[in-house]
Structures are given as structure tokens and as C-alpha cells.
Protein backbone atom coordinates (compact mmCIF):
# COMPACT_ATOMS: atom_id res chain seq x y z
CA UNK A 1 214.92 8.39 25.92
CA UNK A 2 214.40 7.32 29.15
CA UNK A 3 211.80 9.60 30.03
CA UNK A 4 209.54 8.55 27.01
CA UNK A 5 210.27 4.87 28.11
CA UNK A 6 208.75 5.60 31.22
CA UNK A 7 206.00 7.37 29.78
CA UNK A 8 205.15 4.39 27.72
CA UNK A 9 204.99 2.01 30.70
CA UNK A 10 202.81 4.32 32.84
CA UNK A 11 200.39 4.43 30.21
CA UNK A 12 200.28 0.74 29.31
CA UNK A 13 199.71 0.46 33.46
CA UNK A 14 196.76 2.79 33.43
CA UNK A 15 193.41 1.00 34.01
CA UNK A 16 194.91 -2.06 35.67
CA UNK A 17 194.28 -3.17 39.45
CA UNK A 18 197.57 -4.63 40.59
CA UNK A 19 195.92 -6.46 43.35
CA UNK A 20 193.36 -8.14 40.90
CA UNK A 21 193.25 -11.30 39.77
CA UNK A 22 191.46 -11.30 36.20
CA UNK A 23 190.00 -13.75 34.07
CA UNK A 24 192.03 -15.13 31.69
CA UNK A 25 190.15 -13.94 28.40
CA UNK A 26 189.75 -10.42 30.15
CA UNK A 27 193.99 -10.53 30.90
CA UNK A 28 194.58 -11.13 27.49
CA UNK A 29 192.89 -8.61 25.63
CA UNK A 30 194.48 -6.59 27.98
CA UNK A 31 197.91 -7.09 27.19
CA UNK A 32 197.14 -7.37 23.48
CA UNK A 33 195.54 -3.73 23.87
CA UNK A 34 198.93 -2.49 25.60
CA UNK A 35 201.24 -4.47 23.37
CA UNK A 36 202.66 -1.26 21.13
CA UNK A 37 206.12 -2.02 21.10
CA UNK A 38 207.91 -2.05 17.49
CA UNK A 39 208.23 -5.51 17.53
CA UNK A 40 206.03 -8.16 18.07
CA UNK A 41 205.95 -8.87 22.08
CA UNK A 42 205.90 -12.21 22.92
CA UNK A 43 203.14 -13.54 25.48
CA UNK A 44 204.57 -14.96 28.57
CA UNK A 45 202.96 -17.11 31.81
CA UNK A 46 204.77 -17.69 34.83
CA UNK A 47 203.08 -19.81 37.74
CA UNK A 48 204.17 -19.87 41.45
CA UNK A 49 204.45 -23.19 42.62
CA UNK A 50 204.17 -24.41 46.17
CA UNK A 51 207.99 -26.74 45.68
CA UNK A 52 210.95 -26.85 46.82
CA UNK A 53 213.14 -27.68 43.67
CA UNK A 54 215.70 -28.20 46.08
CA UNK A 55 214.19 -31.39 46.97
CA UNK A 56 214.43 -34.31 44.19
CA UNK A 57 210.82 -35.35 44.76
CA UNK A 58 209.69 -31.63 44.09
CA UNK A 59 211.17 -30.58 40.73
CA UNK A 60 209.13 -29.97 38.26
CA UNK A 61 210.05 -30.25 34.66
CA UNK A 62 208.59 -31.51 31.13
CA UNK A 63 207.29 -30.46 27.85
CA UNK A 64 204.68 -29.24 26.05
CA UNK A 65 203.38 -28.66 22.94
CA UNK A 66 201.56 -25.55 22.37
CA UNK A 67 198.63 -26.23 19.99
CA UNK A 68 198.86 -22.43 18.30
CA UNK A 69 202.88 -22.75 18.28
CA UNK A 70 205.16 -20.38 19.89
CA UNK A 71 205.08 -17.86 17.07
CA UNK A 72 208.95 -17.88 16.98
CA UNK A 73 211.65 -19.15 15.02
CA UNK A 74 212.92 -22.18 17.05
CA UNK A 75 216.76 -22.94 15.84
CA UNK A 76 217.25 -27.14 16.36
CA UNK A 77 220.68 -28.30 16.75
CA UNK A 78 220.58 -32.27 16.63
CA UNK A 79 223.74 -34.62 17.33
CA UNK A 80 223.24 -37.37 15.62
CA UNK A 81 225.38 -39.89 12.73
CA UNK A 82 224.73 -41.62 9.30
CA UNK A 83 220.61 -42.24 9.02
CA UNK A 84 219.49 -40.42 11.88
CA UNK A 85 221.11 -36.82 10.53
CA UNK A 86 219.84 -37.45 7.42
CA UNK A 87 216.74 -37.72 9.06
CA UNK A 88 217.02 -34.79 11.05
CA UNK A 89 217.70 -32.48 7.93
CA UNK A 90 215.34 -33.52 6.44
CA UNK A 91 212.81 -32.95 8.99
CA UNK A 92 214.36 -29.32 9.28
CA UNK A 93 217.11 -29.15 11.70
CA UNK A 94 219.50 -26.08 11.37
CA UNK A 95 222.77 -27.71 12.62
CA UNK A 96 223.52 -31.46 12.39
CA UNK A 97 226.69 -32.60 13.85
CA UNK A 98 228.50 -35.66 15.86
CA UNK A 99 231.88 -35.42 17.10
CA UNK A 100 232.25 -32.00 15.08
CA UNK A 101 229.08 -30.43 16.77
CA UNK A 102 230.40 -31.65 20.18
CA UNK A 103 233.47 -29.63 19.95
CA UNK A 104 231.98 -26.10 18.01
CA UNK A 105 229.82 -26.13 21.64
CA UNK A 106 232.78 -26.86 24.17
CA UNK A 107 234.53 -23.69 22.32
CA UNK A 108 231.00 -21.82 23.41
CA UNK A 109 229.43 -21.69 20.40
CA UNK A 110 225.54 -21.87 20.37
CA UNK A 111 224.26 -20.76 17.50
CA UNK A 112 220.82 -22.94 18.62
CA UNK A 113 217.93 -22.46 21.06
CA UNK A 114 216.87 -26.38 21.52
CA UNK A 115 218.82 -29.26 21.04
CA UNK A 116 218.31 -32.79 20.45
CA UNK A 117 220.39 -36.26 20.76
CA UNK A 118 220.17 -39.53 19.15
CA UNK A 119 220.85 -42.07 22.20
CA UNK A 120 223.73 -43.56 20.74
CA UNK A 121 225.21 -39.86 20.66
CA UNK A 122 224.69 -39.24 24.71
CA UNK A 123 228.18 -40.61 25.54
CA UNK A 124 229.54 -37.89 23.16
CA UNK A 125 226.75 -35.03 24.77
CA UNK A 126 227.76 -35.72 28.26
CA UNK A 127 230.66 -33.85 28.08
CA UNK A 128 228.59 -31.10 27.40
CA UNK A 129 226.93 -30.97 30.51
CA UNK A 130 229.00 -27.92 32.10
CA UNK A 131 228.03 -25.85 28.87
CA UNK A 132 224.22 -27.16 27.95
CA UNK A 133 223.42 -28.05 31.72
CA UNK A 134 223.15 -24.16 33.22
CA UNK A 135 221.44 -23.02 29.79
CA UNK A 136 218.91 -25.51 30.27
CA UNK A 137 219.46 -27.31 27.10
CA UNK A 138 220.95 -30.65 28.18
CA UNK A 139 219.22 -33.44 26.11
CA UNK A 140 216.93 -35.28 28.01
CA UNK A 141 215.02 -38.20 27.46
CA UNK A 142 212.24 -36.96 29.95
CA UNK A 143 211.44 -34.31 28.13
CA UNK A 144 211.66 -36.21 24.52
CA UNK A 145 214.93 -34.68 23.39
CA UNK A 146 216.84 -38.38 23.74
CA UNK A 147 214.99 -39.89 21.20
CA UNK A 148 215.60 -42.49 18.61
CA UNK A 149 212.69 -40.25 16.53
CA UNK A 150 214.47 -37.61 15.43
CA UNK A 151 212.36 -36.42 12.78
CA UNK A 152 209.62 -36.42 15.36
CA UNK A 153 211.31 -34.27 17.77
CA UNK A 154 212.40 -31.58 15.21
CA UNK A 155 208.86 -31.52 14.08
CA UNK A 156 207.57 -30.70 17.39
CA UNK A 157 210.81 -28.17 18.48
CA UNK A 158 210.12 -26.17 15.21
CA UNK A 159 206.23 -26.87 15.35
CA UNK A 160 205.17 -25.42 19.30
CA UNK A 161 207.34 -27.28 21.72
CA UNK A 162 208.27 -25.78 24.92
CA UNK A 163 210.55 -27.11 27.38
CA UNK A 164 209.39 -26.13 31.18
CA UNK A 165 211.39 -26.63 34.19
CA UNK A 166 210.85 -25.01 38.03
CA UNK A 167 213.85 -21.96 39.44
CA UNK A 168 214.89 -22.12 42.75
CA UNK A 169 212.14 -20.34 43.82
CA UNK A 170 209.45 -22.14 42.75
CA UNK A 171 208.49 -20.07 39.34
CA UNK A 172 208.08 -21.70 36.16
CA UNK A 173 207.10 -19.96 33.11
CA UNK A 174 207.31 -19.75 29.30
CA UNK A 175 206.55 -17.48 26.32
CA UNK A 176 203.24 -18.98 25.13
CA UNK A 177 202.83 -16.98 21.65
CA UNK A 178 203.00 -13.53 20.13
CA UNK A 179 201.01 -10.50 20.84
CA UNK A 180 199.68 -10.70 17.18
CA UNK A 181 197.85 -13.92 17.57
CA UNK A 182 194.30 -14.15 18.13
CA UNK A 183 193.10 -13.82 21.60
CA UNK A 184 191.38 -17.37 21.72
CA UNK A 185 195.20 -18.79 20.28
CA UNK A 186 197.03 -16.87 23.28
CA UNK A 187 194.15 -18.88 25.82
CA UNK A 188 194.54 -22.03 24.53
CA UNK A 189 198.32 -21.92 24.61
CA UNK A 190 198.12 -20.90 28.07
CA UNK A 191 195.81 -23.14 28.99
CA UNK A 192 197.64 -26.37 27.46
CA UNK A 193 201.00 -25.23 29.49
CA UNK A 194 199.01 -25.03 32.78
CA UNK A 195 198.00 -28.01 31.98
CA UNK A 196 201.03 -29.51 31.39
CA UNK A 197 202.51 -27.97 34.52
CA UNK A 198 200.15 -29.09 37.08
CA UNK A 199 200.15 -32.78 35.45
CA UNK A 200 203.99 -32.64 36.07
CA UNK A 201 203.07 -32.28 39.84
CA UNK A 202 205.84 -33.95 41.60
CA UNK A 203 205.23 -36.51 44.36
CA UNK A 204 206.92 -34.41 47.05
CA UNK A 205 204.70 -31.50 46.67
CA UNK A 206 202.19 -31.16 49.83
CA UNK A 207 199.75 -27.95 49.94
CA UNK A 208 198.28 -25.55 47.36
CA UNK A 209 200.69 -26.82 44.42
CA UNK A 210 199.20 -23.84 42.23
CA UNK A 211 199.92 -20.70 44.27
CA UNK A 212 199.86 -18.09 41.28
CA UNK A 213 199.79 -17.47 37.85
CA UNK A 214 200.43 -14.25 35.80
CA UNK A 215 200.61 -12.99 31.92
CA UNK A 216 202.73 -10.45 30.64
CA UNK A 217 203.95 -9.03 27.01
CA UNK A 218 207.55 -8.51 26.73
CA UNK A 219 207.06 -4.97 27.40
CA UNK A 220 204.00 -4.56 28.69
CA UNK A 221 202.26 -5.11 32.65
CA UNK A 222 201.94 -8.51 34.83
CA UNK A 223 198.45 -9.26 35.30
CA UNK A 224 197.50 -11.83 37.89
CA UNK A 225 195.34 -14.62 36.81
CA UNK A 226 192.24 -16.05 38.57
CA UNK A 227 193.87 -19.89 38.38
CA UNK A 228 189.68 -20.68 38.10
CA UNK A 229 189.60 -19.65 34.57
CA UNK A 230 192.36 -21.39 33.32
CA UNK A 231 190.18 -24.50 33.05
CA UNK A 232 193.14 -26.68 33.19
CA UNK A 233 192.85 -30.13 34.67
């Protein structure tokens, strides 16, 4: 098994330069070309920023919403009481809970990839911090997941919204579609969270805030990107 693993990685490496930065179009339909996994690899972007996360005035963090959706199935847990989870149900949250919700998480059960909060529900969240805060899913009004809009914020989770936020060392990245999706639809999402990246520059950052930027398929090669061709602002 692991030999014809191998084999298929070699070959989807064959005709790419390593040390090449490529346009983004060209990038593309070169990981769509390699992209023969039995599932449907999801498209992912990383960029290399010149921060120091450590720093408060460097972190980088916000959200975006991808104009070609994220081609997956997004599961929205909202905490939220009387009006506000009706309206959340209806606008097609999975899980709706209050005091209930609260405690299903602090016995480690997630059965969600996003979640949202009503602001009146935050003193009741912020227990959760130890359990939501390391997974990156702490509700956060920067980042339009405190909201009083509810409906709005399901909409957007289910409908292309991704959540972005700098590592340690100074990588941020996302999965920015599937491998099925039209080339052009793969650009434009990666363009719109570059975008959104480099508007979230934070006041502390000093030097080249863009340093690099690569696309991979689940399975398939890194390719560098020439940052010129990403067009974003």
C-alpha cells in the first residue's frame, strides 16, 4: 500500500519546478490535473506572513466570504434562546442550544465545525473558552460570530464563510473550494481570501507583510504562487 502511495505522489510531482513561483491560473490547472484521489480534494492557500502573532499589534485574524463557497458541508452550532433559535433554525442551523448546548460541549462533544452566539448568550459561552478557544471556534464578535443577526450569520457559515486567523509562525491558510470546481471559481476564491488577509494587516506589522503564498489539493503538490497574479488589493 505504501509503495503505490508513493507512486501516486511522485507522479502527481512530475513536471513541477519546486523552486518556481507560478501564476495563479497556471497553479491551478495544475493541481486540478493532479487531483485523482477518490474523493474530492479540497483546494487549500496558505500565505507566509512577515508577523509576529506573538505580539498583540501583529495578529492577524478575520473572515471571509468566499464568493464560489467552500464546496463543503459547514455544520453551525448556534447558542442562542426563545426568538433568536427560532431564527437560527430556520435559517439552517444544525444544533441550537442555551444552557443545554453549553454543557453537551464541556463533556467534549462537538458534533459542529463553526459556531455562533447570540450576545446575550456570551456569559453562558465563556465558560467554554478552554474547549472552543484551542479549536479555534470561540465566538467572536470580530469575526461576526457575536451577532444579534443570527439568521445572517448561519447564512453566510453554510453559504462560503471562512474564518482565518495567523499560527505562531506566521502562516495563515484555508481550504478555498473543491478540486471539482471550475478553475476561474478556485481563482476567485483565492483571490477574495488574499484579499481579505492582507486588508486584515495589523498595525504592528513592518516589512514585506506578504512573504509567500502557495496552493495545494489535499493530496496533491504545493505550488508557490507569484503573489503578482493574485491581483488582490
Amino acid at each position: 500500500m505504501a509503495k503505490k502511495i508513493a507512486k501516486r505522489i511522485a507522479k502527481s510531482r512530475e513536471g513541477i519546478d519546486a523552486d518556481k513561483a507560478y501564476d495563479l491560473a497556471e497553479a491551478i490547472n495544475l493541481l486540478k490535473e493532479r487531483a485523482t484521489a477518490k474523493f474530492d480534494e479540497t483546494i487549500e492557500v496558505a500565505m507566509n506572513l512577515g508577523v509576529d502573532p506573538r505580539h498583540a499589534d501583529q495578529m492577524v485574524r478575520g473572515v471571509v466570504n468566499l464568493p464560489n463557497g467552500t464546496g463543503r458541508d459547514v455544520r453551525v452550532a448556534v447558542f442562542a434562546r426563545g426568538d433568536k433559535a427560532d431564527e437560527a433554525k430556520a435559517a439552517g442551523a444544525d444544533i441550537v442550544g442555551a444552557e443545554d448546548l453549553v454543557e453537551t460541549v464541556q463533556k467534549g462533544e462537538i458534533n459542529f465545525d463553526r459556531c455562533i452566539a447570540a450576545p446575550d448568550m456570551m456569559p453562558l459561552v465563556g465558560r467554554l473558552g478552554k474547549v472552543l478557544g484551542p479549536r479555534g471556534m470561540m465566538p467572536n464578535p470580530k469575526v461576526g460570530t457575536v451577532t444579534a443577526d443570527v439568521a445572517a450569520a448561519v447564512k453566510a457559515s453554510k453559504g462560503g464563510a471562512v474564518e482565518f486567523r495567523v499560527e505562531k509562525a506566521g502562516i495563515v491558510h484555508a481550504g478555498v473550494g473543491k478540486a471539482s470546481f471550475d478553475a476561474d471559481k478556485i481563482a476567485e476564491n483565492v483571490r477574495a481570501f488574499a484579499n481579505a488577509v492582507i486588508k486584515a494587516k495589523p498595525t504592528g506589522a513592518k516589512g514585506n507583510y506578504v512573504k509567500k503564498v502557495a496552493v495545494s489539493s489535499t493530496m496533491g503538490p504545493g505550488l508557490k504562487i507569484d503573489v503578482a497574479t493574485l491581483g488582490a488589493a
